[in-house]
N, C-alpha and C. Protein backbone atom coordinates (compact mmCIF):
# COMPACT_ATOMS: atom_id res chain seq x y z
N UNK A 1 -54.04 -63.30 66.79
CA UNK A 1 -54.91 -63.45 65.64
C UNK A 1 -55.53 -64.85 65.65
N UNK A 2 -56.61 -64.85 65.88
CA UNK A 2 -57.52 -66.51 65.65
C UNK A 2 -57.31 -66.93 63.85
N UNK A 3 -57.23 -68.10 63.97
CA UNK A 3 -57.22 -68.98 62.79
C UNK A 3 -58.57 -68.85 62.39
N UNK A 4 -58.46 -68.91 61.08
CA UNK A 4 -59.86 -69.28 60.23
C UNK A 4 -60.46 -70.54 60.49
N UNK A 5 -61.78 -70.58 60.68
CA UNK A 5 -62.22 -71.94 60.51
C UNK A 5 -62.10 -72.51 59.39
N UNK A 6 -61.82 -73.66 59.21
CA UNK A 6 -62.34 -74.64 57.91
C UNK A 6 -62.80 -75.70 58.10
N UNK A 7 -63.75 -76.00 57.17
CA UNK A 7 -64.59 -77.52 57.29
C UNK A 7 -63.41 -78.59 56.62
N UNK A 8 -64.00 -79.27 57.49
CA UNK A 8 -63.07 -80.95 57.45
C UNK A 8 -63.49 -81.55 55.77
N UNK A 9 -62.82 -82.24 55.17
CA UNK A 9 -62.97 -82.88 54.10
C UNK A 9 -64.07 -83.83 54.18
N UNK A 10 -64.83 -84.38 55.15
CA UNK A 10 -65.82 -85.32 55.37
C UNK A 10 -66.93 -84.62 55.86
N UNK A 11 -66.82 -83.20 56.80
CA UNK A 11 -68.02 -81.87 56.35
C UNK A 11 -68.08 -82.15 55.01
N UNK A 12 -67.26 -81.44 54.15
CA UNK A 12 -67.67 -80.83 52.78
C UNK A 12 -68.63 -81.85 52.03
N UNK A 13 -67.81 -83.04 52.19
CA UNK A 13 -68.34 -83.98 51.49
C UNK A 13 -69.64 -84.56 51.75
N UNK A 14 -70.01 -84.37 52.98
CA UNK A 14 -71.69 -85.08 53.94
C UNK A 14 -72.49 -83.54 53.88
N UNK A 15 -72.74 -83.30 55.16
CA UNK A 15 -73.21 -82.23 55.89
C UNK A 15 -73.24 -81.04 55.10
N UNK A 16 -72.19 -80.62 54.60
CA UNK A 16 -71.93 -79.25 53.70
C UNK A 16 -72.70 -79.59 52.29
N UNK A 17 -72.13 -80.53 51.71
CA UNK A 17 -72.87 -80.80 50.30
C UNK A 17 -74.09 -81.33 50.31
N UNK A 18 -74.49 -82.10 51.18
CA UNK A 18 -76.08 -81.97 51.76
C UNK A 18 -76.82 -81.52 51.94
N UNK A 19 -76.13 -80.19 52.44
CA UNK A 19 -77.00 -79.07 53.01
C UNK A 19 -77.56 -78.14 51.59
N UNK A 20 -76.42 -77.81 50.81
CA UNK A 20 -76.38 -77.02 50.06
C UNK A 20 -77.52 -77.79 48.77
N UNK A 21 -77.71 -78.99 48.24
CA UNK A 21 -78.06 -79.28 47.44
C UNK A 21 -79.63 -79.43 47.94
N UNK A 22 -79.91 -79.46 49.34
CA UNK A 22 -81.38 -79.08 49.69
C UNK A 22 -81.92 -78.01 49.29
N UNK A 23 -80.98 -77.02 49.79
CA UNK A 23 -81.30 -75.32 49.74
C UNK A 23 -81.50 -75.07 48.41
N UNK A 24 -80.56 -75.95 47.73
CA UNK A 24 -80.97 -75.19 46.03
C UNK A 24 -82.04 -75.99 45.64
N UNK A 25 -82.05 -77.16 45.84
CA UNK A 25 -83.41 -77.67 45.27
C UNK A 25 -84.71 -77.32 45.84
N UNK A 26 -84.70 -77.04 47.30
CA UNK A 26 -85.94 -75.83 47.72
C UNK A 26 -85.94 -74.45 47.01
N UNK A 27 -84.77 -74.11 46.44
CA UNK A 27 -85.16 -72.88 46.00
C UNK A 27 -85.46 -73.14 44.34
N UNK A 28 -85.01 -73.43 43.68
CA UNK A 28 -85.67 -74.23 42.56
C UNK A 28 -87.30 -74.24 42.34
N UNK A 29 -87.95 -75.55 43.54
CA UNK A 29 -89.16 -75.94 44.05
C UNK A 29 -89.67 -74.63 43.81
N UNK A 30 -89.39 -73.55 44.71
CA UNK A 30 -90.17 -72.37 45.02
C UNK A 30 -90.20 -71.26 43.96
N UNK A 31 -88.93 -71.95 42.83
CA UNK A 31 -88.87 -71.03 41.78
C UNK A 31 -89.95 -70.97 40.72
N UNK A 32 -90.45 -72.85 40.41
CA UNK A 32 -91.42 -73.26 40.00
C UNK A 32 -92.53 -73.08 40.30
N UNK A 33 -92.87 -73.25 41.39
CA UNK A 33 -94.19 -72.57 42.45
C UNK A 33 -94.15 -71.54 41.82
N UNK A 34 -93.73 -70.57 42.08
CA UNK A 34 -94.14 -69.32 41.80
C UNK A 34 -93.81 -68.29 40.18
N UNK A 35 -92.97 -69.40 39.80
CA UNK A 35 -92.74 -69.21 38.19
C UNK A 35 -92.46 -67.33 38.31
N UNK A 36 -91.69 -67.17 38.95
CA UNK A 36 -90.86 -65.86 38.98
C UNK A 36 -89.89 -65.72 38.88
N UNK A 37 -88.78 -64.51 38.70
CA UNK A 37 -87.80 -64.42 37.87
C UNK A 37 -86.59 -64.86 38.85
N UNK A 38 -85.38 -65.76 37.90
CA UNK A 38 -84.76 -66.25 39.01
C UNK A 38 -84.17 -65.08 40.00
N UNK A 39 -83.85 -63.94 39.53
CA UNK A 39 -83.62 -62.65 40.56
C UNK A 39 -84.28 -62.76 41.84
N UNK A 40 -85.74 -63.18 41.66
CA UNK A 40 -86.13 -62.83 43.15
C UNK A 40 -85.54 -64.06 44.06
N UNK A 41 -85.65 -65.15 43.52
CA UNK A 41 -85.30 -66.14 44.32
C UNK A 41 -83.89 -65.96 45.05
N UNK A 42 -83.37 -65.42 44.04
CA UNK A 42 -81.60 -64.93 44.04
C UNK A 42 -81.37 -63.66 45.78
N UNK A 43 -82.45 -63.27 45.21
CA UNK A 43 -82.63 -61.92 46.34
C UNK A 43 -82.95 -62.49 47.68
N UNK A 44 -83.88 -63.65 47.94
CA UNK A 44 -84.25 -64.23 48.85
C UNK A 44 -83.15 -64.54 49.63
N UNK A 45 -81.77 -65.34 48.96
CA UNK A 45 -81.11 -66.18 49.12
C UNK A 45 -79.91 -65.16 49.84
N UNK A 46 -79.76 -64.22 48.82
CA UNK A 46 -78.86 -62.73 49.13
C UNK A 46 -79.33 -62.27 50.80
N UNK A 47 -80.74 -62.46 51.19
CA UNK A 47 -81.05 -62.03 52.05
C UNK A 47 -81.02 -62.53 53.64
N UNK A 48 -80.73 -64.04 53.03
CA UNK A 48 -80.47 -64.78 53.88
C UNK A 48 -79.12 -64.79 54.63
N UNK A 49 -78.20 -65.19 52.97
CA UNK A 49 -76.91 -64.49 53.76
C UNK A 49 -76.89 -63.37 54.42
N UNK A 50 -77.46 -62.42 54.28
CA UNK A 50 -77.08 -60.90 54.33
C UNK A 50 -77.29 -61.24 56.23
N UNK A 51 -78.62 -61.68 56.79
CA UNK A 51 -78.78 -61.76 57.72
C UNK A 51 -77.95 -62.90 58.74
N UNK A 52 -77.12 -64.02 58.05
CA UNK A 52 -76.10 -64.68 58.91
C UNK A 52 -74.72 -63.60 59.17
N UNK A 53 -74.43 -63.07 57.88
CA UNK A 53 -73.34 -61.77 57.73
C UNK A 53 -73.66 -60.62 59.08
N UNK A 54 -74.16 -60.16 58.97
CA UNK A 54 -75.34 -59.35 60.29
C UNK A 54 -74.67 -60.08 61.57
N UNK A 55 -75.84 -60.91 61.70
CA UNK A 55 -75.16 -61.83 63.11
C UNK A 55 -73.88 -62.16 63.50
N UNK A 56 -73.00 -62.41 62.53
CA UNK A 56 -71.29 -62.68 62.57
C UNK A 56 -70.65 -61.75 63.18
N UNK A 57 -71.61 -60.14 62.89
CA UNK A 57 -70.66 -59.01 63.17
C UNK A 57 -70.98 -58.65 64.82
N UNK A 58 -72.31 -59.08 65.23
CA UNK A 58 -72.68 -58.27 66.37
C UNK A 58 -72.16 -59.90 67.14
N UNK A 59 -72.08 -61.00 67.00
CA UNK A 59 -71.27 -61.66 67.83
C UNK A 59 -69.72 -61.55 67.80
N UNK A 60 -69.38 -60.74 67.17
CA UNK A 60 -67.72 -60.40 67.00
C UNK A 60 -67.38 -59.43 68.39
C-alpha cells in the first residue's frame, strides 16, 4: 500500500497558500467582470477539479 502524500508545513504555508489565494482572487476578479452568479464561477472551479480528478485516475 503507498503512503499518502502530504504537503510539508512550509508548502502549506508558501506555495500552497499562495497558490490558493491567487485562484480565489482570480476567481472573484472574473466574478466581478462578469457580475454573474457566484454558482457559475463555483461550476468553473468544480470543473477544474473535476478534470485534475480525471487525470489522477487514468495515471493510476
Amino acid at each position: 500500500m503507498t503512503e499518502e502524500w502530504k504537503p510539508t508545513t512550509d508548502q502549506i504555508n508558501g506555495v500552497i497558500s499562495s497558490t490558493f489565494e491567487f485562484i480565489k482572487d482570480e476567481a472573484n476578479d472574473l466574478l466581478q467582470e462578469l457580475q454573474c452568479p457566484t454558482d457559475y464561477i463555483a461550476g468553473i472551479l468544480k470543473s477544474i477539479a473535476s478534470d485534475f480528478e480525471s487525470n489522477e485516475k487514468k495515471d493510476a
